[in-house]
N, C-alpha and C. Protein backbone atom coordinates (compact mmCIF):
# COMPACT_ATOMS: atom_id res chain seq x y z
N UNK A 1 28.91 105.30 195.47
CA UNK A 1 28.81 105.74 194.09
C UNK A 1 27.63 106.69 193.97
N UNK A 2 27.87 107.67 193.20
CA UNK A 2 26.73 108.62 192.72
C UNK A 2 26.30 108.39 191.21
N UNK A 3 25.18 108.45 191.24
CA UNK A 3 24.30 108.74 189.94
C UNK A 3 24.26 110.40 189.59
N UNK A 4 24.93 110.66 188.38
CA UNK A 4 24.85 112.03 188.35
C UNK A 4 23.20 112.10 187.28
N UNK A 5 22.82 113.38 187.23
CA UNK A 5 21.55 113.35 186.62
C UNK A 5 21.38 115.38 185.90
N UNK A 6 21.29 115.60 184.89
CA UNK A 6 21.90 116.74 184.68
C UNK A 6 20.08 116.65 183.36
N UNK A 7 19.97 117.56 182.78
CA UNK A 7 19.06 118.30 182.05
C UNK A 7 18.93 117.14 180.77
N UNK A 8 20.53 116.97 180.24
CA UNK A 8 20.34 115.79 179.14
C UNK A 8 20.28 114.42 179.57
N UNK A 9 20.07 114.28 180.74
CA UNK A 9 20.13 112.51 181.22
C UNK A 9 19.02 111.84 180.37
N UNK A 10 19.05 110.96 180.04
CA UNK A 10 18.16 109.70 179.22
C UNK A 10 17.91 108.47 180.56
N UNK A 11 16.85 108.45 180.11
CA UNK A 11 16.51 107.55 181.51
C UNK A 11 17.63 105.88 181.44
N UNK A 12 17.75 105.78 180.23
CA UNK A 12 18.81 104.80 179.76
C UNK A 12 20.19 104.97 180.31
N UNK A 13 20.84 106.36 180.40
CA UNK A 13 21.73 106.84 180.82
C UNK A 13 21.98 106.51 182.81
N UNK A 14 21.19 106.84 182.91
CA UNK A 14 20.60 106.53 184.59
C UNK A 14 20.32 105.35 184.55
N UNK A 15 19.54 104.11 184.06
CA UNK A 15 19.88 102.70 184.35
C UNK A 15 21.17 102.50 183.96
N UNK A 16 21.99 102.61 182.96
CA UNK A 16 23.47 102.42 182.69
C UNK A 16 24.12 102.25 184.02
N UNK A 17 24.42 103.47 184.51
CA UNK A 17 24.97 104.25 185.78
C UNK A 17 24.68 103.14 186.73
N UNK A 18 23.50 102.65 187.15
CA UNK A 18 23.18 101.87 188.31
C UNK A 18 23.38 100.37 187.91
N UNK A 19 23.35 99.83 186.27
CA UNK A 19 23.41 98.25 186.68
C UNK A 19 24.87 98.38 186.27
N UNK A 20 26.42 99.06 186.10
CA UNK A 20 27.38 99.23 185.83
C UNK A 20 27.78 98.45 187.78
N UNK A 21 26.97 99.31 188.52
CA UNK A 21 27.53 99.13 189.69
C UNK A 21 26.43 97.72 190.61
N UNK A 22 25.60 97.56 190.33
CA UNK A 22 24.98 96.33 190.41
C UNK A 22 24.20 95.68 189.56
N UNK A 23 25.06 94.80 188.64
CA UNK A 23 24.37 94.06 187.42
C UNK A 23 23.54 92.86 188.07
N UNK A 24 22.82 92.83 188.81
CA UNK A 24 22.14 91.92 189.12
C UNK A 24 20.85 92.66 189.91
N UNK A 25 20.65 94.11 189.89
CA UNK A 25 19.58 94.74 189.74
C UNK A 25 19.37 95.98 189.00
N UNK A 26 18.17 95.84 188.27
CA UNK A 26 17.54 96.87 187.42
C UNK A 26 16.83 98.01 187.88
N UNK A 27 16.80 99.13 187.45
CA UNK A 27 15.94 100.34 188.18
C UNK A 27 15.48 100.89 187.03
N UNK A 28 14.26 100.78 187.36
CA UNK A 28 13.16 101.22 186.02
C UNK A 28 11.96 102.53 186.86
N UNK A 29 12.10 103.33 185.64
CA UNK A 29 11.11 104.74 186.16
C UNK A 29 9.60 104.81 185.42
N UNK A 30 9.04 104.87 186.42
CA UNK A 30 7.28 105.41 185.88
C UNK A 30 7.22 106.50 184.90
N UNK A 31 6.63 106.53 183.96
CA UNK A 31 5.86 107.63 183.13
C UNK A 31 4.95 108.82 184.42
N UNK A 32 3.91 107.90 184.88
CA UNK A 32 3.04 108.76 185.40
C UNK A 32 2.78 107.96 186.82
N UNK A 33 2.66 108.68 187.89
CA UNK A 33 2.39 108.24 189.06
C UNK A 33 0.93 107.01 189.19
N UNK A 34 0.69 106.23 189.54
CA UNK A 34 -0.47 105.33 188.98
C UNK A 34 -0.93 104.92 190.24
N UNK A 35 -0.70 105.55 191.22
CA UNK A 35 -1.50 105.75 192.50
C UNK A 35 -1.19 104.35 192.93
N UNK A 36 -0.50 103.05 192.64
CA UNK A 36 0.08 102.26 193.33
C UNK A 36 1.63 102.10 192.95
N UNK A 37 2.32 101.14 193.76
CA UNK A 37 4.00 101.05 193.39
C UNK A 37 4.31 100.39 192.37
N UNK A 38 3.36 99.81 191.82
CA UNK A 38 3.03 98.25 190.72
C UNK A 38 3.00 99.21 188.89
N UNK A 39 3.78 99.51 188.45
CA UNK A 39 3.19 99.93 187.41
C UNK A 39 3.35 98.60 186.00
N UNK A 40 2.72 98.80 184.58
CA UNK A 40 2.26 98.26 184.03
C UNK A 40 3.47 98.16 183.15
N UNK A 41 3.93 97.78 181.76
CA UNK A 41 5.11 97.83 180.76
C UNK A 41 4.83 99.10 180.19
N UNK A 42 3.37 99.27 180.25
CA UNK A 42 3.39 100.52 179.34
C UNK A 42 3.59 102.07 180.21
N UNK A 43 3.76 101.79 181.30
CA UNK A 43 3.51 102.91 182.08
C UNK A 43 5.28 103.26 182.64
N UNK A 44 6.29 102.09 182.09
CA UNK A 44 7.78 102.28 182.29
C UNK A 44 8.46 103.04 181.13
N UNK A 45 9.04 103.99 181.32
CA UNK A 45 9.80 105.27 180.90
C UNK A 45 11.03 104.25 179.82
N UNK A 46 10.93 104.54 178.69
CA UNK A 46 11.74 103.84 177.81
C UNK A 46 13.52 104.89 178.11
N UNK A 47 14.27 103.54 178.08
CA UNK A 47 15.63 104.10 178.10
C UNK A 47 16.06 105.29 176.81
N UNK A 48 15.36 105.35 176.24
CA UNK A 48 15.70 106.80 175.19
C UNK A 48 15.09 108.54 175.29
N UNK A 49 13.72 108.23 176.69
CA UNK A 49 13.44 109.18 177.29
C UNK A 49 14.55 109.87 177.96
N UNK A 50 14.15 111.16 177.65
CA UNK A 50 14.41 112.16 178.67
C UNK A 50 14.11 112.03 179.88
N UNK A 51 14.62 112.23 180.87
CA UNK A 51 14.45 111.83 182.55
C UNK A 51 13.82 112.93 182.93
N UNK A 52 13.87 114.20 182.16
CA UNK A 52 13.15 115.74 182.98
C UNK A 52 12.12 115.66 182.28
N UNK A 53 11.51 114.65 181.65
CA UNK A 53 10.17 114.54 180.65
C UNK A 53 9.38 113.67 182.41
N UNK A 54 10.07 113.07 183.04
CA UNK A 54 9.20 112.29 184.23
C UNK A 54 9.55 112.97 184.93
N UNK A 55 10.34 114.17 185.39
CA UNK A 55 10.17 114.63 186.80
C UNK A 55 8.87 115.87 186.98
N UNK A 56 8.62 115.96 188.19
CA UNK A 56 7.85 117.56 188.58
C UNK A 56 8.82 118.64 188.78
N UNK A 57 10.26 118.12 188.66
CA UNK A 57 11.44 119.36 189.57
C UNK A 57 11.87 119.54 188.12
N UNK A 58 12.66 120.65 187.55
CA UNK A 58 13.61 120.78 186.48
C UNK A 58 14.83 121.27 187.31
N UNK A 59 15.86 120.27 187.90
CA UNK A 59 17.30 120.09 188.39
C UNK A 59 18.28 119.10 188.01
N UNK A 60 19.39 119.65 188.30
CA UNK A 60 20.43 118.82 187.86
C UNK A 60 20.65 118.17 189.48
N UNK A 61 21.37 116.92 189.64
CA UNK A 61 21.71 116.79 190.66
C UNK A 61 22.17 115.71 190.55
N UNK A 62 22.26 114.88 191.96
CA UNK A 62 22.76 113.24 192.02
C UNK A 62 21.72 112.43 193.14
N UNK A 63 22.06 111.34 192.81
CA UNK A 63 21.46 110.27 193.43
C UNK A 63 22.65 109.52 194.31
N UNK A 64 22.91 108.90 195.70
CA UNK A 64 23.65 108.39 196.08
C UNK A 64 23.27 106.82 196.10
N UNK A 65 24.07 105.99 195.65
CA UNK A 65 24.02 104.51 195.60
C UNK A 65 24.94 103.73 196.59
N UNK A 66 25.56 104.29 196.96
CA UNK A 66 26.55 103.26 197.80
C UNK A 66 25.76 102.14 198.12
N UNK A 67 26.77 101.00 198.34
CA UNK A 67 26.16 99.81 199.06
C UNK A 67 25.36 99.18 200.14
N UNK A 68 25.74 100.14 201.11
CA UNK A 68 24.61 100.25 202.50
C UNK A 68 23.55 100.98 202.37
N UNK A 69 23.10 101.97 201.34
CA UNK A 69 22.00 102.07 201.36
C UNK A 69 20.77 101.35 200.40
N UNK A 70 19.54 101.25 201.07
CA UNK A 70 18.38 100.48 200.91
C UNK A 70 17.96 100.45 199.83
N UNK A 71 17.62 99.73 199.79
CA UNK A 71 16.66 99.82 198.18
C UNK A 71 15.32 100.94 198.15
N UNK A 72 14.82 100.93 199.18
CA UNK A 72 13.64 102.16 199.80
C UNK A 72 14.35 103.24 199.49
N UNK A 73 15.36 103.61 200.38
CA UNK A 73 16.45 105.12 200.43
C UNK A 73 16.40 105.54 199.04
N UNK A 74 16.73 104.24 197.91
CA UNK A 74 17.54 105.18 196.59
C UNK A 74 15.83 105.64 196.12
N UNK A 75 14.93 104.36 196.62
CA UNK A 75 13.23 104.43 195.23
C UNK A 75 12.94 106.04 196.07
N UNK A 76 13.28 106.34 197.27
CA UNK A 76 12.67 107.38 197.99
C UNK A 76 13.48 108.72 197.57
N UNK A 77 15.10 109.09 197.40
CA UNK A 77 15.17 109.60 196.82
C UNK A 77 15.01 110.44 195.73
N UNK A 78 14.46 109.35 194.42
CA UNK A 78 13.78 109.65 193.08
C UNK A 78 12.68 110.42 193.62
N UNK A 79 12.08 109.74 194.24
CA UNK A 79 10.88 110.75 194.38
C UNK A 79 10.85 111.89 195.09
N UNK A 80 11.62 112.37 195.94
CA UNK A 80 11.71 113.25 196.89
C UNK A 80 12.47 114.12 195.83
N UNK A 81 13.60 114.20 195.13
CA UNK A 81 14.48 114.76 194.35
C UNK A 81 13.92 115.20 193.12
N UNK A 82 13.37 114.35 192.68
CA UNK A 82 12.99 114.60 191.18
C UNK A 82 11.30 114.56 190.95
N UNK A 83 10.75 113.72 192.06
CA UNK A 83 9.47 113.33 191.78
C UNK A 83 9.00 112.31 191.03
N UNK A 84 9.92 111.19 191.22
CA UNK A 84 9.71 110.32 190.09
C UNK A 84 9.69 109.16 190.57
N UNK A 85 8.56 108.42 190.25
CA UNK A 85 8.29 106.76 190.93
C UNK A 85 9.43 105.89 190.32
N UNK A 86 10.41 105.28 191.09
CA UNK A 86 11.40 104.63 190.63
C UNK A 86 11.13 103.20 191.27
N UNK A 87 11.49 102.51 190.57
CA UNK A 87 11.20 100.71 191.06
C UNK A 87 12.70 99.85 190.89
N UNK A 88 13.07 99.29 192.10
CA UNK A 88 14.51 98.59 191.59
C UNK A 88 13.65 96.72 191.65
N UNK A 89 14.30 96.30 190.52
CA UNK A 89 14.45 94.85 190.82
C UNK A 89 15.18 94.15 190.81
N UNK A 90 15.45 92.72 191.32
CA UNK A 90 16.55 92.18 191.26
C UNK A 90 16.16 90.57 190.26
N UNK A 91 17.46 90.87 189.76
CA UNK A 91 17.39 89.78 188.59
C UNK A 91 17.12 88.06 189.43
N UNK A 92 16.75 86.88 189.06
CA UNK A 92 16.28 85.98 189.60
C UNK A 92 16.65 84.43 188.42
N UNK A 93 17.38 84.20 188.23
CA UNK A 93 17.39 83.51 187.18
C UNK A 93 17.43 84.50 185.86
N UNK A 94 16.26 83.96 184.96
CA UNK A 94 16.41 84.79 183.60
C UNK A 94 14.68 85.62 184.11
N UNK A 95 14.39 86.04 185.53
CA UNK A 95 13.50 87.28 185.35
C UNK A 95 13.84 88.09 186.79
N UNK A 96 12.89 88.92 186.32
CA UNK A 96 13.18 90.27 187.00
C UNK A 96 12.31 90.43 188.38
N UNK A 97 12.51 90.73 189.59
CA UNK A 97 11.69 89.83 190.70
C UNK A 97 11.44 91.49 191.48
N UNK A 98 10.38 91.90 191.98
CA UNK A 98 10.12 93.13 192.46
C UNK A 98 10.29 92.94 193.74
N UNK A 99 11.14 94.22 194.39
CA UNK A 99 11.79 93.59 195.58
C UNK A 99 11.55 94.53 196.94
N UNK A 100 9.66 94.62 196.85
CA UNK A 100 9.00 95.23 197.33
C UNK A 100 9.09 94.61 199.01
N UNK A 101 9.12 93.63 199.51
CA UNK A 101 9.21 92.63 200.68
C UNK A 101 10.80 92.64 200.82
N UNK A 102 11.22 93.26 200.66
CA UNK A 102 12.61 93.19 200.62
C UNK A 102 13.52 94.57 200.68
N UNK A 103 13.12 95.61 200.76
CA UNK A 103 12.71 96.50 200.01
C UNK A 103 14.04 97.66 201.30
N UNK A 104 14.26 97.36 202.85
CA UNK A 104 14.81 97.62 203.74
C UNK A 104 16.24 96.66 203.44
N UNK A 105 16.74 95.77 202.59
CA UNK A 105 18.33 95.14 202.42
C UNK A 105 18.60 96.27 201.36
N UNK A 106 19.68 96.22 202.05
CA UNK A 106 21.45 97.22 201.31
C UNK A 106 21.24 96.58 199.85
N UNK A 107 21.64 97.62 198.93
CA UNK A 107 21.59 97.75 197.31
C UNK A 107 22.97 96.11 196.96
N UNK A 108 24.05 96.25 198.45
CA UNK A 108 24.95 95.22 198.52
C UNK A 108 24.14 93.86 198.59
N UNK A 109 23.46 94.08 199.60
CA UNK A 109 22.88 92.48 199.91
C UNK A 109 21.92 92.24 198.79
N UNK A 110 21.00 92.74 197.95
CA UNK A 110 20.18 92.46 197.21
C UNK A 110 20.91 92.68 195.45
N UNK A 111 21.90 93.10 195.58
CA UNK A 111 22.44 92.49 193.99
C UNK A 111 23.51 91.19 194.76
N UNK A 112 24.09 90.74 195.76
CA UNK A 112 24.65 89.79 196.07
C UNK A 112 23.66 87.99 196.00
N UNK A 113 22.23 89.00 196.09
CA UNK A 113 21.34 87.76 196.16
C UNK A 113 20.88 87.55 195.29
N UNK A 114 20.74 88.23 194.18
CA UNK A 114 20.85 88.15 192.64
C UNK A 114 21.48 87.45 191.99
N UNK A 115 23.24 87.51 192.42
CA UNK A 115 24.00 87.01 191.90
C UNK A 115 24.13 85.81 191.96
N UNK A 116 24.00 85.20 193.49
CA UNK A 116 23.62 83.98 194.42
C UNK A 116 22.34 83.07 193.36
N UNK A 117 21.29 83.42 193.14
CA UNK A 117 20.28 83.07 192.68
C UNK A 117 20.93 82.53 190.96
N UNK A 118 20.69 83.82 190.51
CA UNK A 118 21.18 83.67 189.25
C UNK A 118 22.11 82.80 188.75
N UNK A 119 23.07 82.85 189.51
CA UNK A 119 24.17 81.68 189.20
C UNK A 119 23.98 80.35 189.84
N UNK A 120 22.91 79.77 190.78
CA UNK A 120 22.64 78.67 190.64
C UNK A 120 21.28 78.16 189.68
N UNK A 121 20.41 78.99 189.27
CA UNK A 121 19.86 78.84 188.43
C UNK A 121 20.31 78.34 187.03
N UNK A 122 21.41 79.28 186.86
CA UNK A 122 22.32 79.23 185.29
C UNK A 122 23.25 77.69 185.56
N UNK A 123 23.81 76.94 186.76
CA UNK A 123 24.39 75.99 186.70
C UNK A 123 23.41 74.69 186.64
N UNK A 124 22.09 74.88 187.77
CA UNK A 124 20.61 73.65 187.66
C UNK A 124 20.59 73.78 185.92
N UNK A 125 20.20 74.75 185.18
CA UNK A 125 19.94 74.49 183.65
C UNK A 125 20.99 73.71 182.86
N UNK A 126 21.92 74.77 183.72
CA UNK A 126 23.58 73.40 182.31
C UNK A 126 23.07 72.18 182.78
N UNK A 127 23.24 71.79 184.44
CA UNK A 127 23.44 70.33 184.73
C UNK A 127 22.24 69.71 184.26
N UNK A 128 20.96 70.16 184.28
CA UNK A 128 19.78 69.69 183.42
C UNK A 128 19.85 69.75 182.25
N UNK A 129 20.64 70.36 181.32
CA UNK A 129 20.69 69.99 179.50
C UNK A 129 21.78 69.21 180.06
N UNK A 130 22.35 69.30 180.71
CA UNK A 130 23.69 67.83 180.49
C UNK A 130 22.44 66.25 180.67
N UNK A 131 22.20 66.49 181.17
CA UNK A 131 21.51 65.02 181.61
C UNK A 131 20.69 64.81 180.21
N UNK A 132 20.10 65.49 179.71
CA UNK A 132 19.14 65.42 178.73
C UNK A 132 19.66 64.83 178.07
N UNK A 133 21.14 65.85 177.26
CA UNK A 133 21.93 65.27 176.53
C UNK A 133 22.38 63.95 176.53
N UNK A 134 23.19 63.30 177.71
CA UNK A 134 23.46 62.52 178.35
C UNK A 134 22.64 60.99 178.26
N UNK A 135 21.05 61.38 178.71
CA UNK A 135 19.73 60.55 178.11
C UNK A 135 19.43 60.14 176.66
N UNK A 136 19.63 61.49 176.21
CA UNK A 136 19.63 60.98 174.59
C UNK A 136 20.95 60.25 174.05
N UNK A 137 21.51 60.66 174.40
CA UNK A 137 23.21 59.48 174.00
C UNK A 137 23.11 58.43 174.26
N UNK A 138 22.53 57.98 175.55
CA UNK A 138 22.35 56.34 175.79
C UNK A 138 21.15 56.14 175.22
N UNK A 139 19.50 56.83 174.72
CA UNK A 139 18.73 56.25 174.48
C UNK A 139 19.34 55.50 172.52
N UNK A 140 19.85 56.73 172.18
CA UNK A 140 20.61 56.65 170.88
C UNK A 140 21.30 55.44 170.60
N UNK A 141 22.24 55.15 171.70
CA UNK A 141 23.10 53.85 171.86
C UNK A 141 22.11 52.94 171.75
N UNK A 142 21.29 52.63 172.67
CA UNK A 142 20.67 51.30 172.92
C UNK A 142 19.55 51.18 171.69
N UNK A 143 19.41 51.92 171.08
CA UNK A 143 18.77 51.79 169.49
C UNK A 143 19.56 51.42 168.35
N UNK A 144 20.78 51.35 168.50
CA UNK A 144 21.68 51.27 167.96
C UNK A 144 22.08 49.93 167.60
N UNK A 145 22.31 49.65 169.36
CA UNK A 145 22.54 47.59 169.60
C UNK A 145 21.47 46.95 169.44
């Protein structure tokens, strides 16, 4: 899959594009280079920006996503292409996990481990409000008799 990226792209437009094809990771862009890979909330490019407001290049072009390539390949792209510090993460439950140590697995293997995660996270919580529930029904009962 390609990310197309043209003069009117919205940086919103470009995360669209990428969690359409892996909803279990996010790719968020820097404002300003901050001399480490770590940037701050305030220093992430709001989805209603303009995307040629963060680059150094003024081009239209694409980004390639396919599945075998790295999570490094696509963050290295942005920058090589456009000039733009790009960060992917992968979802983890209900947060967002920086997948810097990880950073060499296929865009496949790291939204697959997302998904993996996420969905046993989301089943431990049901089966833990079931029990709760479950606890309170019998504590309820035996107040009862």
């Amino acid at each position: 899959m390609i990310i197309k990226i043209d003069n009117g792209s919205l940086v919103g437009d470009i995360q669209r594009q990428f969690t359409a094809r892996y909803p279990f990771l996010k790719i968020q862009f820097h404002k300003k280079h901050s001399g480490y890979k770590h940037a701050t909330k305030e220093e992430h490019a709001s989805p209603g920006e303009l995307f040629r407001n963060l680059c150094s290049t003024n081009k239209n072009g694409t980004v390639d996503i396919n599945n075998k390539r790295s999570i490094a390949d696509v963050e290295n792209d942005f920058k090589k292409e456009y000039g733009v510090d790009a960060e992917i993460l992968r979802q983890s439950g209900t947060l967002w996990i920086e997948t810097s140590l990880t950073d060499d697995w296929s865009l496949e293997k790291q939204n697959k481990e997302g998904e993996q995660i996420s969905s046993h996270t989301a089943m431990t919580f049901k089966q833990s409000a079931d029990s709760i529930v479950n606890y309170l029904g019998n504590q309820n009962q035996e107040a009862i008799e």
